[in-house]
Protein backbone atom coordinates (compact mmCIF):
# COMPACT_ATOMS: atom_id res chain seq x y z
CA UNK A 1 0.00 0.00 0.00
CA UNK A 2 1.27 3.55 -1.07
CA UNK A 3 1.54 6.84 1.81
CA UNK A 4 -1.81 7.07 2.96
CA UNK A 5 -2.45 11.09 2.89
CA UNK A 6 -5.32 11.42 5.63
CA UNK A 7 -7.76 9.03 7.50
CA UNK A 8 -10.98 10.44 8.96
CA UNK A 9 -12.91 13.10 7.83
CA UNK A 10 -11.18 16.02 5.58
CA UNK A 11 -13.35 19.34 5.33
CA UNK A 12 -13.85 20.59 1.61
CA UNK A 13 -13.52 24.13 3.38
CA UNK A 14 -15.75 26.95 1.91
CA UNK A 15 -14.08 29.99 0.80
CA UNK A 16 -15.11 32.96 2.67
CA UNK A 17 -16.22 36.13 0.60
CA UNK A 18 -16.54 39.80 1.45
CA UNK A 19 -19.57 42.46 0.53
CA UNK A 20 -17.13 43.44 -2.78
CA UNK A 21 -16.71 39.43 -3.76
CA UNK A 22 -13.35 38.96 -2.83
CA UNK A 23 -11.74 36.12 -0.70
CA UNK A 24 -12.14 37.10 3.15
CA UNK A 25 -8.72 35.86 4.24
CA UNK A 26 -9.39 37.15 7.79
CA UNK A 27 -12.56 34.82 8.26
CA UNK A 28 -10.87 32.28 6.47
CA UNK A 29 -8.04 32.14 8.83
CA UNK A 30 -11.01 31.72 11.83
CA UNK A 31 -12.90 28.82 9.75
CA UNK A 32 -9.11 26.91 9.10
CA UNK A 33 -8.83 27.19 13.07
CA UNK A 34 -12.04 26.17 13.70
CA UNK A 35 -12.08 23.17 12.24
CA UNK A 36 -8.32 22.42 13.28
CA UNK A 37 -9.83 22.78 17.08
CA UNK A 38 -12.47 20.60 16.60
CA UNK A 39 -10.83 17.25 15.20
CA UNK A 40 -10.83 17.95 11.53
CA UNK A 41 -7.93 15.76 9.94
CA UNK A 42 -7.48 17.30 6.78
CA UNK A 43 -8.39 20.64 5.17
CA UNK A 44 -8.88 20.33 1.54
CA UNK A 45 -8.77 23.77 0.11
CA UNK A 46 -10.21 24.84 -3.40
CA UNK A 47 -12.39 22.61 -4.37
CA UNK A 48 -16.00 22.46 -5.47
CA UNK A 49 -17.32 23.98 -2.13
CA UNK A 50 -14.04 26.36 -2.26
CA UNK A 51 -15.81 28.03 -5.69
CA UNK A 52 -12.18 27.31 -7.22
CA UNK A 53 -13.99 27.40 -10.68
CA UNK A 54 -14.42 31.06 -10.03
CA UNK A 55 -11.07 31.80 -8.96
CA UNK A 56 -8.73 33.84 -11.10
CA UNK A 57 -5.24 32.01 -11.38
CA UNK A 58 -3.58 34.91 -8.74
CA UNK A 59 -6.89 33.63 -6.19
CA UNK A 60 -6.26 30.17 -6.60
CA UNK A 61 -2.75 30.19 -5.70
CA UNK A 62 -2.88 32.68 -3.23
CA UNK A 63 -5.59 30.49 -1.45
CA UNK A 64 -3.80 27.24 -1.32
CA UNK A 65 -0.58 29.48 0.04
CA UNK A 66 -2.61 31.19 3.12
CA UNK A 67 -4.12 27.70 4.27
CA UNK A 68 -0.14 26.23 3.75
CA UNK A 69 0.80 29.10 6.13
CA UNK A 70 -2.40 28.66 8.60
CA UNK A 71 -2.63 25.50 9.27
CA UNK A 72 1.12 25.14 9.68
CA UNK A 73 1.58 21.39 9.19
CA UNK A 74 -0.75 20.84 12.41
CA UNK A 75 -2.89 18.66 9.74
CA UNK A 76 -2.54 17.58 6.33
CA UNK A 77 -3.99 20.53 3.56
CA UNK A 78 -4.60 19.00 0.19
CA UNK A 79 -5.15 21.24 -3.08
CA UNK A 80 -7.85 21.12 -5.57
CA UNK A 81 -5.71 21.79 -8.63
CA UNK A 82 -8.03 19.69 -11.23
CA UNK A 83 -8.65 21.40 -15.13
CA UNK A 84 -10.27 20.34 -18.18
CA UNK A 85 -7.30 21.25 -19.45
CA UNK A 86 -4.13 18.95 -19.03
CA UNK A 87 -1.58 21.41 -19.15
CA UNK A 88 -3.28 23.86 -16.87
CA UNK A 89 -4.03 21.40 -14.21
CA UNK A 90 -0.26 20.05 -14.47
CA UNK A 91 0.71 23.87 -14.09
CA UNK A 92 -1.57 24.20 -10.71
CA UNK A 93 -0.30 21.44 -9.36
CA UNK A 94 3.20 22.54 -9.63
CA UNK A 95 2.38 25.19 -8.10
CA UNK A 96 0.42 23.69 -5.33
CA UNK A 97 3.67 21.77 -4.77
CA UNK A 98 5.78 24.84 -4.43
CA UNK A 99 3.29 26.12 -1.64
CA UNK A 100 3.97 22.94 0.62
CA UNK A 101 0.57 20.91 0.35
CA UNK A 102 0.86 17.85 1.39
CA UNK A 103 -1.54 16.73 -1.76
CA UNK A 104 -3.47 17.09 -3.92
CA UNK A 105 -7.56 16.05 -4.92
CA UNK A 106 -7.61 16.05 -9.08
CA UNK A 107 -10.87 15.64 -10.46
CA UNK A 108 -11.89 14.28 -13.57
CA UNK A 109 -11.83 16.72 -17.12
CA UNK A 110 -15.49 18.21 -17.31
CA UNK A 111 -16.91 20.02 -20.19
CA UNK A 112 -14.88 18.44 -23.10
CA UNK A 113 -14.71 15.10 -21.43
CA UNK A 114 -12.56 12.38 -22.84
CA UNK A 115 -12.09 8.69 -23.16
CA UNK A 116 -11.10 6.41 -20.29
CA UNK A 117 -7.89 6.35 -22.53
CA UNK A 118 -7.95 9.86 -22.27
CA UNK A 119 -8.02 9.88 -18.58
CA UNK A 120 -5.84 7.46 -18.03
CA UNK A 121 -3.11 10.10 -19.94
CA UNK A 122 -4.22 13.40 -18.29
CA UNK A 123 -4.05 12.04 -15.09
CA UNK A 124 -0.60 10.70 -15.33
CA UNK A 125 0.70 13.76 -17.04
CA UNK A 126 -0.59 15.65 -13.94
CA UNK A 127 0.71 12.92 -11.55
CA UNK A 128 4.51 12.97 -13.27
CA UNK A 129 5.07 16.48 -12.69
CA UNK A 130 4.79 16.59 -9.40
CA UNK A 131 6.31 14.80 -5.88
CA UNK A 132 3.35 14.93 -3.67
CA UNK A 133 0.02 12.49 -3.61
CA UNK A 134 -2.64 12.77 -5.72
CA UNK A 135 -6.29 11.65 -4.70
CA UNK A 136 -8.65 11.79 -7.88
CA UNK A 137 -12.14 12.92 -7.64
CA UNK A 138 -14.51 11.38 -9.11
CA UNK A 139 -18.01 13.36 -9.65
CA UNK A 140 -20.06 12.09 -13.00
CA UNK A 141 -22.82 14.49 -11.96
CA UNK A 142 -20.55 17.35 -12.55
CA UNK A 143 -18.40 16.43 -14.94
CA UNK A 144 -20.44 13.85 -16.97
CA UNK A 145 -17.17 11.32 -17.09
CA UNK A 146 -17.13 8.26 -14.98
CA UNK A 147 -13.92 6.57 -14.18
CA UNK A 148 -13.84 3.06 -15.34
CA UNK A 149 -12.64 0.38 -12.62
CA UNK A 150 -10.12 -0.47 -15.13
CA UNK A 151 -8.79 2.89 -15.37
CA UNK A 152 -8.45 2.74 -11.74
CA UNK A 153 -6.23 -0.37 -11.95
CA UNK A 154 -4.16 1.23 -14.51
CA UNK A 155 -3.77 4.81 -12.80
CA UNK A 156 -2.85 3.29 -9.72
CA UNK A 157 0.20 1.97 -11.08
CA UNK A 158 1.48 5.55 -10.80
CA UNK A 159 3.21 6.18 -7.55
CA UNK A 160 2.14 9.70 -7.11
CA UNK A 161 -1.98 8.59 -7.51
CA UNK A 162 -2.54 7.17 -4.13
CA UNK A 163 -6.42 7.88 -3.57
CA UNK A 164 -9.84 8.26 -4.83
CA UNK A 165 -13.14 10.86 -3.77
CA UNK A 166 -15.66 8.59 -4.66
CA UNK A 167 -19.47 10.69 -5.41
CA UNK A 168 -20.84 8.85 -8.04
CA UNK A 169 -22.94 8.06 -5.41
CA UNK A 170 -23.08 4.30 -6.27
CA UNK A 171 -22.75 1.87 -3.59
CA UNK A 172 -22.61 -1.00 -5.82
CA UNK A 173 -19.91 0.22 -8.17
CA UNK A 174 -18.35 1.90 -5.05
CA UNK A 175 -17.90 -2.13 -3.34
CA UNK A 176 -15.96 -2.75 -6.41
CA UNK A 177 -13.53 -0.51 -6.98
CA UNK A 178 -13.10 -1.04 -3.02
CA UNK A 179 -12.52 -5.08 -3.92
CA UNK A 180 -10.57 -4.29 -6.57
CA UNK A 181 -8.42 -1.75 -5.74
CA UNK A 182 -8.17 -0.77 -1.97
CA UNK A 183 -4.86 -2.83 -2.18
CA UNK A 184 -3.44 0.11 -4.07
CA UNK A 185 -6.10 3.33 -3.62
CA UNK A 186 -7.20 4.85 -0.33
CA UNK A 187 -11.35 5.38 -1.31
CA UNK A 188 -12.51 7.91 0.44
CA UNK A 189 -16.49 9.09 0.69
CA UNK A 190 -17.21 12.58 -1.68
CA UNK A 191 -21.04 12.30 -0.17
CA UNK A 192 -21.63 12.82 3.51
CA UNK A 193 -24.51 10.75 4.12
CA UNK A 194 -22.72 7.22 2.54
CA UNK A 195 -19.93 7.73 4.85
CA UNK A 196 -20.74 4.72 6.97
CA UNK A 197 -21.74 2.27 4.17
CA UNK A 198 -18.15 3.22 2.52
CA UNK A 199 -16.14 2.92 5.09
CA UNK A 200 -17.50 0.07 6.33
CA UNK A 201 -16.89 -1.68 3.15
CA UNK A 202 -12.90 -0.68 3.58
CA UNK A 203 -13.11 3.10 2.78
CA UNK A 204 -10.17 5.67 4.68
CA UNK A 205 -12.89 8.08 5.49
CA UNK A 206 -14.78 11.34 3.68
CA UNK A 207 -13.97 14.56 2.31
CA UNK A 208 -17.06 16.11 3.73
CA UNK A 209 -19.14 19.45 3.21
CA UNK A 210 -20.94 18.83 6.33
CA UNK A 211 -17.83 19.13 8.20
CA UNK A 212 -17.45 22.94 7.67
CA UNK A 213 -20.73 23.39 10.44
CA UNK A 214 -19.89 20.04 12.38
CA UNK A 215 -16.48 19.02 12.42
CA UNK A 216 -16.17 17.29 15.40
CA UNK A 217 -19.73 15.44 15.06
CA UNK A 218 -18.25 13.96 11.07
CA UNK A 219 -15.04 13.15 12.63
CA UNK A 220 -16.56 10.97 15.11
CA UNK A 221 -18.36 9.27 12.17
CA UNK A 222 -15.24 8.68 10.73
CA UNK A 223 -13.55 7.30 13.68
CA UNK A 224 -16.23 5.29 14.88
CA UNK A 225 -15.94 3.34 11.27
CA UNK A 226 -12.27 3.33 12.04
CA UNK A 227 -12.46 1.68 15.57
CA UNK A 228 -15.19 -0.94 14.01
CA UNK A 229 -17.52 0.72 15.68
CA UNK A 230 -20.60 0.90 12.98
CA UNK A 231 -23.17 0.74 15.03
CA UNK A 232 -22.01 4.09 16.85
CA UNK A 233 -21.30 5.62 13.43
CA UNK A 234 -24.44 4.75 11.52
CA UNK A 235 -26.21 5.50 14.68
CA UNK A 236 -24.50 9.34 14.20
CA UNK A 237 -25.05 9.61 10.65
CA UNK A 238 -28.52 8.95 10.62
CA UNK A 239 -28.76 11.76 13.51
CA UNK A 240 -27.15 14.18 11.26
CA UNK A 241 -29.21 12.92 7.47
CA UNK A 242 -31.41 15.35 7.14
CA UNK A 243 -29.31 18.34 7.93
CA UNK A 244 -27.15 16.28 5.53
CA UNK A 245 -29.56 16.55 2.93
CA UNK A 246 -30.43 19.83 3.95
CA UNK A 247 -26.73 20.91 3.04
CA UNK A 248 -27.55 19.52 -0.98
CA UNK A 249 -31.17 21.18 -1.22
CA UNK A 250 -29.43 23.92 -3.71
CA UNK A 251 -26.36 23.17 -5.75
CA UNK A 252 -23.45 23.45 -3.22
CA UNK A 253 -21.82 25.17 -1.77
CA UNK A 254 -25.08 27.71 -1.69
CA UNK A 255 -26.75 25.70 1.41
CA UNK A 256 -23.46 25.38 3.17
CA UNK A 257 -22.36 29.39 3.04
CA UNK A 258 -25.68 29.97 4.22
CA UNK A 259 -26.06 27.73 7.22
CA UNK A 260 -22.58 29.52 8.23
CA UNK A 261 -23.81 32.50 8.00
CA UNK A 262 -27.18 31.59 9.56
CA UNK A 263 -24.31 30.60 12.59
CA UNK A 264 -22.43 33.92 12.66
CA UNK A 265 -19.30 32.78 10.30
CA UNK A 266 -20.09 35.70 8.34
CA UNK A 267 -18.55 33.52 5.26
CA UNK A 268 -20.81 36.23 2.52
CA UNK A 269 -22.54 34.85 -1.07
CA UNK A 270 -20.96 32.27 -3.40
CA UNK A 271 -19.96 34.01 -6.75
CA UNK A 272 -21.88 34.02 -9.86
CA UNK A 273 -23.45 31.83 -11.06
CA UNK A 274 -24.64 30.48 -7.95
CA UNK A 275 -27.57 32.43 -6.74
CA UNK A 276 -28.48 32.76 -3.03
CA UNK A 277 -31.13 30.49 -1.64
CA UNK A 278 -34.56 30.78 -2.23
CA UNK A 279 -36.75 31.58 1.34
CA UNK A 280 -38.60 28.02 1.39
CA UNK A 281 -35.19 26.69 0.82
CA UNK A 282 -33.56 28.62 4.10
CA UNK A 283 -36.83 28.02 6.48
CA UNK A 284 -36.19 24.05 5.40
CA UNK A 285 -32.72 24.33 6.33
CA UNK A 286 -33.06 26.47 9.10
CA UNK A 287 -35.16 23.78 10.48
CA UNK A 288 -32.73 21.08 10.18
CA UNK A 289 -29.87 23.66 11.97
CA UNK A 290 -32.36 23.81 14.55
CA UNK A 291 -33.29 20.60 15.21
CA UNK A 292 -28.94 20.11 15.90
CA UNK A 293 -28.89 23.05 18.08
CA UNK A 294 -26.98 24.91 15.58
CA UNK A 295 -28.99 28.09 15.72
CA UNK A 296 -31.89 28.92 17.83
């Protein structure tokens, strides 16, 4: 088995905005804190819920650099540095590198798409430039490509490619790629409310949005499935599922800036495109803070 980067539950940390739309370093500093005091064991910075498809190149970079500096090697930090475009997500990742992560989540090309051959070539480019861990993400609803089990098999044989975010949100293909491959791929959970059933089919833990409200509650998940303790941890999750599913009633990270708002983290509005929340949508999720004592 390769360097395992993280076990546990890894926030996908939110990116904190001011009134004019830029990054809110200040409160961003607070939230890496935060979730450092309360048993987070990775932050994993610019990703989906990080809005790093709206980042300019300078944001992007400077990001990754200020959560380096923050968290000062108290727990791992792992990069978002994915593209559609090869050369731009090899160039990212360099530069991710330079900044000290400790590695980095690639996710598949979206838009243009490509082949599984295809894949299996952009990923290694990306993963041969670079001497830190890779953990691919793998997200068909977003991207529209699904990585093949075989592709898996073949990626893995790259030293640098170590994990996988699985949210395809199939179980079934999920427990194969875990039979298959676990030998040589950490799997770790990309949807917070099939945390247990991963990990307790072999899976290193979650890289979770729910985290950014509850970090202590999703590490316990975590840890409960890694002291074979499932009954604890499925016990937990099911606690937590509907403000789980609250968290996904809009396209994230909309739901997730706003319940940290609701909760004084004064973390602003995603950029454009995303679109604050409709009423119905906060009173529904307002209930479900409520209901975990999150808000009054």
């Amino acid at each position: 088995m390769k360097n395992t980067i993280f076990t546990g539950a890894g926030v996908a940390i939110v990116t904190p905005m001011n009134e004019d739309g830029s990054i809110n370093y200040e409160q961003f500093g607070k939230n890496i804190d935060f979730q450092i005091e309360n048993g987070t064991d990775a932050i994993i910075v610019c990703g989906t819920t990080g809005e790093s498809s709206t980042m300019s190149d300078e944001e992007h970079i400077e990001c990754i650099r200020f959560a380096v500096a923050r968290t000062a090697k108290r727990i791992p930090v792992i990069a978002g540095t994915g593209s559609n475009d090869t050369k731009y997500a090899v160039e990212l990742s360099q530069e991710a590198e330079k900044a000290g992560v400790d590695g980095l989540l690639v996710v598949t090309p979206y838009y243009n798409k490509t082949t599984q051959r295809g894949l299996i070539a952009h990923f290694n480019m990306i993963a041969d430039s670079v001497n830190i861990p890779i953990i691919l993400y793998n997200i068909p609803s977003r991207t529209g490509v699904n990585i093949s089990i075989d592709t898996y098999k073949e990626l893995a044989k790259n030293k640098n490619i170590v994990g996988v975010k699985e949210a395809s949100g199939n179980l079934s293909y999920v427990a194969k790629l875990i039979a298959e491959c676990s030998d040589v791929l950490d799997v770790y959970s990309g949807n917070d409310d099939q945390i247990v059933p991963l990990m307790a089919l072999g899976g290193k833990g979650v890289i979770s949005v729910l985290s950014n409200i509850m970090p202590n509650e999703t590490h316990m998940i975590a840890q409960y499935c890694l002291d074979n303790d499932v009954a604890k941890a499925a016990q937990l999750q099911i606690k937590l599922l509907d403000l789980m599913n609250s968290l996904f009633i809009e396209v994230n990270p909309i739901p997730i800036k706003k319940a940290m708002n609701l909760m004084g983290m004064n973390c602003g509005e995603c950029r454009m495109p995303l679109y604050p929340m409709s009423d119905e949508n906060i009173d529904k999720l307002s209930a479900a803070m409520k209901k975990q004592g999150l808000i009054k």
